[in-house]
PDB file of N, CA and C in Angstrom:
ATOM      1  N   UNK A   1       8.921  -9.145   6.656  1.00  0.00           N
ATOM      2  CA  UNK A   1       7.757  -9.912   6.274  1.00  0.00           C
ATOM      3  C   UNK A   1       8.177 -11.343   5.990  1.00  0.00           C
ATOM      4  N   UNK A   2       7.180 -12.430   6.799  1.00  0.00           N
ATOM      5  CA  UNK A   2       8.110 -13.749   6.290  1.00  0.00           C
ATOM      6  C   UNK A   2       7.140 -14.320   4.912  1.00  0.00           C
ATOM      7  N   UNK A   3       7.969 -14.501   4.295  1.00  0.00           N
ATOM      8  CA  UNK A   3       7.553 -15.805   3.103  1.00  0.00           C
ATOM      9  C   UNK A   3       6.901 -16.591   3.073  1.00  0.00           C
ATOM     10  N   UNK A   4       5.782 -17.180   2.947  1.00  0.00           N
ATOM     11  CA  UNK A   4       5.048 -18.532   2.432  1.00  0.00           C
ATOM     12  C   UNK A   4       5.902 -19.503   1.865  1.00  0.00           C
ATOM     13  N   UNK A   5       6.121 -20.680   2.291  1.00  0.00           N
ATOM     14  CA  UNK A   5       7.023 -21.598   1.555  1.00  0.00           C
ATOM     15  C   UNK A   5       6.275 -21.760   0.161  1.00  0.00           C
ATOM     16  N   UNK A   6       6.860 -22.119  -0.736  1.00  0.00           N
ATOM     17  CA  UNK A   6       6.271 -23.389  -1.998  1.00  0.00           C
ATOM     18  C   UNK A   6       5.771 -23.740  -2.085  1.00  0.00           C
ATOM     19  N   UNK A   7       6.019 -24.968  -1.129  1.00  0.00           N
ATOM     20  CA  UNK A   7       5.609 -26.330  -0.497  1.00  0.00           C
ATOM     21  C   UNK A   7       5.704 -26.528   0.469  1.00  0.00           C
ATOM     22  N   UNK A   8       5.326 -27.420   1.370  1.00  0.00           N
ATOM     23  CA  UNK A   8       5.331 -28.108   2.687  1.00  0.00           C
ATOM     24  C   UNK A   8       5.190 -29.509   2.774  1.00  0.00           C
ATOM     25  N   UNK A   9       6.219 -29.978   3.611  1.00  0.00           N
ATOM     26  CA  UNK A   9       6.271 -31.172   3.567  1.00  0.00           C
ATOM     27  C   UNK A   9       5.067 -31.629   4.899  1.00  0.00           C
ATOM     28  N   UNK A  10       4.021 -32.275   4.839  1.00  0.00           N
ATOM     29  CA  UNK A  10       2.971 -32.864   5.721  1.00  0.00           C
ATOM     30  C   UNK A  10       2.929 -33.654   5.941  1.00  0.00           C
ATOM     31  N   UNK A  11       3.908 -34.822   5.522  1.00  0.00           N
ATOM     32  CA  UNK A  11       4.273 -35.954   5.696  1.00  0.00           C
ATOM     33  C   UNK A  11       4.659 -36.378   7.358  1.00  0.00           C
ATOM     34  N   UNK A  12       5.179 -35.547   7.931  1.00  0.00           N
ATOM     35  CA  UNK A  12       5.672 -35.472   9.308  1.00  0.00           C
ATOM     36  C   UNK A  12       4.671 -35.193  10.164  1.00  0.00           C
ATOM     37  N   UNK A  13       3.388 -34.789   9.772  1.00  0.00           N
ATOM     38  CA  UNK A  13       2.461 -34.348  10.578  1.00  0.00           C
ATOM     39  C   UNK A  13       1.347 -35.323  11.401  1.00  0.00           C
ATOM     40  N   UNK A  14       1.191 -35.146  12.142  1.00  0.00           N
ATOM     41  CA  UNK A  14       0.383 -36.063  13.536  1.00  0.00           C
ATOM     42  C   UNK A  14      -1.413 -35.776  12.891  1.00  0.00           C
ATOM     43  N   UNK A  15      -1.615 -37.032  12.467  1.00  0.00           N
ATOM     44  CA  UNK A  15      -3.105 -36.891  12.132  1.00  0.00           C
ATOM     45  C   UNK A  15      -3.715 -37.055  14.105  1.00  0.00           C
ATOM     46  N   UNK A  16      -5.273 -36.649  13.606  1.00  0.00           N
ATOM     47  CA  UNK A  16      -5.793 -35.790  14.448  1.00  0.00           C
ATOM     48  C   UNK A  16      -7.384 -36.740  14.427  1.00  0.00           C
ATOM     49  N   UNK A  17      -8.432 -36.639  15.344  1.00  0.00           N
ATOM     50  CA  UNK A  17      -9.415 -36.750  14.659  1.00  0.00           C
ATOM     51  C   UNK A  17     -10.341 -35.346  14.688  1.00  0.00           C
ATOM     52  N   UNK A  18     -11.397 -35.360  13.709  1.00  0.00           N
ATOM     53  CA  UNK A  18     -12.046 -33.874  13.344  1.00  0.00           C
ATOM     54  C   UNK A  18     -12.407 -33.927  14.513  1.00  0.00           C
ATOM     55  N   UNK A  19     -12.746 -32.914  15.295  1.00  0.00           N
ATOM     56  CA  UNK A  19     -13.785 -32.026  16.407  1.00  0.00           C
ATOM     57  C   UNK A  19     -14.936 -32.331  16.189  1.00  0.00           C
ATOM     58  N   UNK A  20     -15.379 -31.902  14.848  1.00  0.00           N
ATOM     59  CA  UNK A  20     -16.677 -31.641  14.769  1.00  0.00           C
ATOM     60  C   UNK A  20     -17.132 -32.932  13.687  1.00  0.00           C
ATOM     61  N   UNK A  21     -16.472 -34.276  13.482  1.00  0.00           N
ATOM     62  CA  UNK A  21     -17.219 -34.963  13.034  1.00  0.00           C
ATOM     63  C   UNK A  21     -18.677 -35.348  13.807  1.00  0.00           C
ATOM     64  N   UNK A  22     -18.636 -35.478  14.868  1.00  0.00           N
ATOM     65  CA  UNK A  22     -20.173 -35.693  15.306  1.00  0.00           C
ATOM     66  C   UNK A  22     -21.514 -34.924  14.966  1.00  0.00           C
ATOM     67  N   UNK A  23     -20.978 -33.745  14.760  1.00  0.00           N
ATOM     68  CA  UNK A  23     -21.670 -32.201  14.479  1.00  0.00           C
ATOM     69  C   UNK A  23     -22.182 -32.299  12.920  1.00  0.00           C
ATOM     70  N   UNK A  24     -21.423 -33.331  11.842  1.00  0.00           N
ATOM     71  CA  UNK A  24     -21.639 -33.383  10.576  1.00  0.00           C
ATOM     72  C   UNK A  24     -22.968 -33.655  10.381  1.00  0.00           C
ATOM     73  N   UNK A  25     -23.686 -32.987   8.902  1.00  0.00           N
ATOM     74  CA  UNK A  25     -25.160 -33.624   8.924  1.00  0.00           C
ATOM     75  C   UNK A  25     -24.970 -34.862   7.775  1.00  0.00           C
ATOM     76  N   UNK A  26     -25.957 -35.410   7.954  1.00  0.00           N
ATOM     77  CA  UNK A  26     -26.229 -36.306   7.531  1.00  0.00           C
ATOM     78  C   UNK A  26     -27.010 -36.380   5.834  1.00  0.00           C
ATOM     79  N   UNK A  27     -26.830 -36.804   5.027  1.00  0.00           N
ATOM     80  CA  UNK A  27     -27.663 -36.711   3.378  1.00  0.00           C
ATOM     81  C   UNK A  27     -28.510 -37.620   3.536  1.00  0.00           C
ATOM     82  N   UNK A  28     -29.623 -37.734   3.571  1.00  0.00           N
ATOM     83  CA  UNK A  28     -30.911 -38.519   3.561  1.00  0.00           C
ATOM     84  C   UNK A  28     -32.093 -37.598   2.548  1.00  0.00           C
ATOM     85  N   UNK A  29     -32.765 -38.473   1.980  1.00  0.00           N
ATOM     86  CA  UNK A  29     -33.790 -38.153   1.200  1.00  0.00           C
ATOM     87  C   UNK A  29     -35.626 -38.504   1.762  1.00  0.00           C
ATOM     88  N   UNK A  30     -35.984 -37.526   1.944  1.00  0.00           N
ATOM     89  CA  UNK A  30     -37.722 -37.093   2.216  1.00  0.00           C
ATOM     90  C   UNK A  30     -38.818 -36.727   1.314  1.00  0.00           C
ATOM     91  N   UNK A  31     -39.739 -37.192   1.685  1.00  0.00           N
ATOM     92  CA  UNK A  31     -40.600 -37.002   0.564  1.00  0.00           C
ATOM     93  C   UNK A  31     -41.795 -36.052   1.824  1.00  0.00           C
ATOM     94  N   UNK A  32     -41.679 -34.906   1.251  1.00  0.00           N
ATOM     95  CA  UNK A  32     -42.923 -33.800   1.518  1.00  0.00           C
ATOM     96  C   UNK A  32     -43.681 -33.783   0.837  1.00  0.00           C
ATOM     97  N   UNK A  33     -44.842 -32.938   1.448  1.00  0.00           N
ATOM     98  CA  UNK A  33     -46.164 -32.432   1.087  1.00  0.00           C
ATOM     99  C   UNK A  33     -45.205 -30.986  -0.284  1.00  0.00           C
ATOM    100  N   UNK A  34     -45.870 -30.757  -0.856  1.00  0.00           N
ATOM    101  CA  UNK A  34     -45.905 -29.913  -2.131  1.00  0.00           C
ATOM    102  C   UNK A  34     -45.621 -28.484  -1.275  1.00  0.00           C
ATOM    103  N   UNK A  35     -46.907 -28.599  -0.288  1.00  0.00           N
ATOM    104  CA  UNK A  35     -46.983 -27.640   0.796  1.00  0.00           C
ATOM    105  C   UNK A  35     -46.441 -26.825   1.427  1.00  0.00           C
ATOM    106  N   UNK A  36     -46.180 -28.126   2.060  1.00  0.00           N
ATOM    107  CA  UNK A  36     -44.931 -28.276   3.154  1.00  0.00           C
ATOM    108  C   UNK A  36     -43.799 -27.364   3.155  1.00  0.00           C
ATOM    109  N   UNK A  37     -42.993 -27.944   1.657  1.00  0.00           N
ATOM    110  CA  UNK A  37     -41.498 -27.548   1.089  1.00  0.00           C
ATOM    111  C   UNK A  37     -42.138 -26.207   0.790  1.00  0.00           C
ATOM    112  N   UNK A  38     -42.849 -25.239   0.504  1.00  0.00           N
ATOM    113  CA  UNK A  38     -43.479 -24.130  -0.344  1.00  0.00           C
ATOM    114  C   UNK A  38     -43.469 -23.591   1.145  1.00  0.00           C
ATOM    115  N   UNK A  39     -43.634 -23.708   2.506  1.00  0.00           N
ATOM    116  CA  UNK A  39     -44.140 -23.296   3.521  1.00  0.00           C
ATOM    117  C   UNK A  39     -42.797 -22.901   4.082  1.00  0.00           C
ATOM    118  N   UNK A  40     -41.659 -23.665   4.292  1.00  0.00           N
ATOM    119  CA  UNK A  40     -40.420 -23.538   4.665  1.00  0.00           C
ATOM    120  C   UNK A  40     -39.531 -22.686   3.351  1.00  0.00           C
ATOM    121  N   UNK A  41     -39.763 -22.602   2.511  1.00  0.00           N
ATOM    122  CA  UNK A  41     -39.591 -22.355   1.481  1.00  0.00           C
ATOM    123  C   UNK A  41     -39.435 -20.758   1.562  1.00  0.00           C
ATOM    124  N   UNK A  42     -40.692 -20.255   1.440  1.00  0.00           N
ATOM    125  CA  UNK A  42     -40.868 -19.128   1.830  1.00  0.00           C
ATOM    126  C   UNK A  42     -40.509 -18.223   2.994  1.00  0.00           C
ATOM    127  N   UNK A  43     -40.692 -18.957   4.435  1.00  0.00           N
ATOM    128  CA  UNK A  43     -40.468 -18.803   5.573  1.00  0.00           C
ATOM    129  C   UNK A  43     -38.638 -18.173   5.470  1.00  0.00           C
ATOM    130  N   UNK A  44     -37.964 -20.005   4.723  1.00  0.00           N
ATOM    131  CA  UNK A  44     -36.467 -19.395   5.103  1.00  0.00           C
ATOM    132  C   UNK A  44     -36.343 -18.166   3.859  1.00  0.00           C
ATOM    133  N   UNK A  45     -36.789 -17.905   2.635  1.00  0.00           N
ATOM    134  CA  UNK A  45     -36.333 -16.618   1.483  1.00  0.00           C
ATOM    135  C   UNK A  45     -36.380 -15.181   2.737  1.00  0.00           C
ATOM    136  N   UNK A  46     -37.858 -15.154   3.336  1.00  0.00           N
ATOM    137  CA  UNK A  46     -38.039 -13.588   4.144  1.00  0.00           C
ATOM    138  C   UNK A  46     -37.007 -14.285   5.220  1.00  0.00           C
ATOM    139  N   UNK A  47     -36.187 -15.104   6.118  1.00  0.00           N
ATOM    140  CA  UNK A  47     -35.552 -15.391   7.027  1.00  0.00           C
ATOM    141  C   UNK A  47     -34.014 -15.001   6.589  1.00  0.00           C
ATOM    142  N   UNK A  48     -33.803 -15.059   5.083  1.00  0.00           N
ATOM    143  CA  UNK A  48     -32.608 -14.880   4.499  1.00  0.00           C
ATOM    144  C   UNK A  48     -31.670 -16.521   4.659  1.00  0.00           C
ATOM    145  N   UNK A  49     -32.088 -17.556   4.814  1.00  0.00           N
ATOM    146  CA  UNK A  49     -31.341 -18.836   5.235  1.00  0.00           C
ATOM    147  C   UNK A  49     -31.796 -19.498   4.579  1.00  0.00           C
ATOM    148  N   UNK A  50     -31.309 -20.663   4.001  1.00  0.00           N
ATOM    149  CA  UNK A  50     -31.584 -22.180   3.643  1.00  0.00           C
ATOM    150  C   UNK A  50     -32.391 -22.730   4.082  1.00  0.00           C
ATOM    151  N   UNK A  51     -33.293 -23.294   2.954  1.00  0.00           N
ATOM    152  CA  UNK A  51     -34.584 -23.249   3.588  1.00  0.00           C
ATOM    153  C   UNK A  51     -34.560 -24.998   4.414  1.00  0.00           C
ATOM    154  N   UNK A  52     -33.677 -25.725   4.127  1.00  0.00           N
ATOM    155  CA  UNK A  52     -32.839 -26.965   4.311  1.00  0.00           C
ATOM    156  C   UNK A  52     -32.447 -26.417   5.625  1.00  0.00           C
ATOM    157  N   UNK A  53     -31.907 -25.592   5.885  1.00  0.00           N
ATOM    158  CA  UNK A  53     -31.178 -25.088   7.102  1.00  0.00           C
ATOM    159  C   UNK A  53     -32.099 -24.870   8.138  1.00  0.00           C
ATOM    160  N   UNK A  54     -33.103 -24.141   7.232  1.00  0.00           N
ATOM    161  CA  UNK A  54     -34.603 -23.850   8.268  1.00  0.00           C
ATOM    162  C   UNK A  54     -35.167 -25.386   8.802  1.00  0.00           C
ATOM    163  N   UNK A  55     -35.190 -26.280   7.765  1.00  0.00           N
ATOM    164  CA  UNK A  55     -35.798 -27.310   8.464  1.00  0.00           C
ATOM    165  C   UNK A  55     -35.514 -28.485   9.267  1.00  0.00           C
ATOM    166  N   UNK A  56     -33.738 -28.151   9.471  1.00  0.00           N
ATOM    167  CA  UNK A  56     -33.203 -28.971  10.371  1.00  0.00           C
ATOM    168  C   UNK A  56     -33.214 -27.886  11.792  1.00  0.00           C
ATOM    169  N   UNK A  57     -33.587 -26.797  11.790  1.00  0.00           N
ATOM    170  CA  UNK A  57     -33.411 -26.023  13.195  1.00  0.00           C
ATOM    171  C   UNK A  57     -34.704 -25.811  13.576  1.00  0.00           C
ATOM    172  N   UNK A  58     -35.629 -26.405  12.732  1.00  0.00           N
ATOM    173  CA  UNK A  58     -36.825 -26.669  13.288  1.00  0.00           C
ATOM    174  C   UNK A  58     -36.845 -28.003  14.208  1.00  0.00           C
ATOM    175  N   UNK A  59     -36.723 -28.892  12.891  1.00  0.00           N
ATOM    176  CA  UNK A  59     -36.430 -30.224  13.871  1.00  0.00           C
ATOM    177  C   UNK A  59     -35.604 -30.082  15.016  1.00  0.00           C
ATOM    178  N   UNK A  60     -34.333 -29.678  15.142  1.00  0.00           N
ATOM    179  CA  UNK A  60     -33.435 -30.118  16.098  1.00  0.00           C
ATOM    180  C   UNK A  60     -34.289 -29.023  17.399  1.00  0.00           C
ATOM    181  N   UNK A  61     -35.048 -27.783  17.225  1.00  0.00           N
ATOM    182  CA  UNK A  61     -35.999 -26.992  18.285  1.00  0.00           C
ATOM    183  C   UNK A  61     -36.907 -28.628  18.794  1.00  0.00           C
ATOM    184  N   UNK A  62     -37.128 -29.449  17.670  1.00  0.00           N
ATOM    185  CA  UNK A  62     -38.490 -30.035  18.536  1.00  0.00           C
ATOM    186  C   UNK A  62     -37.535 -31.377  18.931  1.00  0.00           C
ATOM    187  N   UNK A  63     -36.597 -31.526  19.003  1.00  0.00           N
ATOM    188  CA  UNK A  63     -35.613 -32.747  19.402  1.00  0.00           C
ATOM    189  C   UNK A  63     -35.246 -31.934  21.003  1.00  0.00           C
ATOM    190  N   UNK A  64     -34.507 -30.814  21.034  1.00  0.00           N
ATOM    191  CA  UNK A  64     -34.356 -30.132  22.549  1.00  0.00           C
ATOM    192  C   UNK A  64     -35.527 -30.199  23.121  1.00  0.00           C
ATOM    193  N   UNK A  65     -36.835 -29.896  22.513  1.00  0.00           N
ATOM    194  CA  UNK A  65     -37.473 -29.423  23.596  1.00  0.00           C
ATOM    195  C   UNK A  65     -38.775 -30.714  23.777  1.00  0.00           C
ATOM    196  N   UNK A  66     -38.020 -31.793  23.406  1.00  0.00           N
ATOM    197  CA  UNK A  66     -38.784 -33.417  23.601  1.00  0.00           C
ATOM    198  C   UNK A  66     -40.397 -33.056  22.845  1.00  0.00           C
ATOM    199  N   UNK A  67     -40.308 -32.688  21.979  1.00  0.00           N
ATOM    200  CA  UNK A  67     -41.616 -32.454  21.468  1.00  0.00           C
ATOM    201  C   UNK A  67     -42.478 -33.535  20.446  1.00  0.00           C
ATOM    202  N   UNK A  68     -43.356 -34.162  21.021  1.00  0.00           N
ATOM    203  CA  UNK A  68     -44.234 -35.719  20.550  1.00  0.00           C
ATOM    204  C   UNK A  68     -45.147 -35.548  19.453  1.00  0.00           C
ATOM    205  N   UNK A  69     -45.513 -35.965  18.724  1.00  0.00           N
ATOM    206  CA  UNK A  69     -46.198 -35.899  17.464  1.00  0.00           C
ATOM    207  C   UNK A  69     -47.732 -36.084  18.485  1.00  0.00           C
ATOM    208  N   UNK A  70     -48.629 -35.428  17.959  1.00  0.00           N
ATOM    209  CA  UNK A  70     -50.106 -35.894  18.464  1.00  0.00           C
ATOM    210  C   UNK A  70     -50.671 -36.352  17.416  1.00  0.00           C
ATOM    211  N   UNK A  71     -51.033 -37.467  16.926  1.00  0.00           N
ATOM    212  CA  UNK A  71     -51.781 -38.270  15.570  1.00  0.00           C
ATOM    213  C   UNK A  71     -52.850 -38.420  16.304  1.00  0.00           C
ATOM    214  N   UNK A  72     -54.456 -37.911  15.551  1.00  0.00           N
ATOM    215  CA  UNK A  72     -55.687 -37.896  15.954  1.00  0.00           C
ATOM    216  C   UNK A  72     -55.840 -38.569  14.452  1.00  0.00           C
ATOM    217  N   UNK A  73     -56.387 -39.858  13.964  1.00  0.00           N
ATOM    218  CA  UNK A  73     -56.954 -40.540  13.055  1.00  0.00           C
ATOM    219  C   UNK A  73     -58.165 -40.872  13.122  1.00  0.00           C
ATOM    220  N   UNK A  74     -58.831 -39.818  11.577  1.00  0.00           N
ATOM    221  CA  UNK A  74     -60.113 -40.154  12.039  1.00  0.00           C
ATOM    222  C   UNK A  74     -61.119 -41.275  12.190  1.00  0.00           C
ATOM    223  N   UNK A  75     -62.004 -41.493  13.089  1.00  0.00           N
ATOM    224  CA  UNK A  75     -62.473 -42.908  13.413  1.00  0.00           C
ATOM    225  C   UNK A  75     -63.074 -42.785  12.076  1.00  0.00           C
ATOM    226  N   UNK A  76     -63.080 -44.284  11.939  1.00  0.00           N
ATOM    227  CA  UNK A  76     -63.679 -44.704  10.210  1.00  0.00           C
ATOM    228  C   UNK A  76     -65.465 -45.052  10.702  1.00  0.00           C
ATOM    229  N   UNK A  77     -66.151 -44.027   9.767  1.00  0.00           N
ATOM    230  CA  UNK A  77     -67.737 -44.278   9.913  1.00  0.00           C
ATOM    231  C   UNK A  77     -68.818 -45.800   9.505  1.00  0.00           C
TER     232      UNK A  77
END
């Protein structure tokens, strides 16, 4: 069986860059509907996931699949 050193010297070691820095998310702050957050909320608890998690794989579904906001504002009487 071999041993685990102590220590290790890492000093000698060849930095690298991460793989998956591009892949990192991002911390930004949103302001929702009360609703909204209560809607995803729920959705991800019965999904078993983050409900944060839920709402970036929503977004990134409507980023793949080029999906456009339709804004109908109602004409003012």
């Amino acid at each position: 069986m071999n041993a685990m050193k102590a220590e290790y010297d890492l000093s000698k070691m060849k930095s690298r860059k991460n793989p998956y820095a591009s892949k990192l998310k991002m911390p930004i702050t949103m302001r929702l509907s009360e609703d909204v957050v209560a809607y995803f909320k729920n959705m991800a608890a019965d999904a078993g996931v983050p409900y944060q998690s839920l709402i970036n794989l929503y977004l990134r579904d409507c980023v793949t699949q080029h999906r456009q906001v339709q804004i109908a504002w109602p004409a003012k009487s």
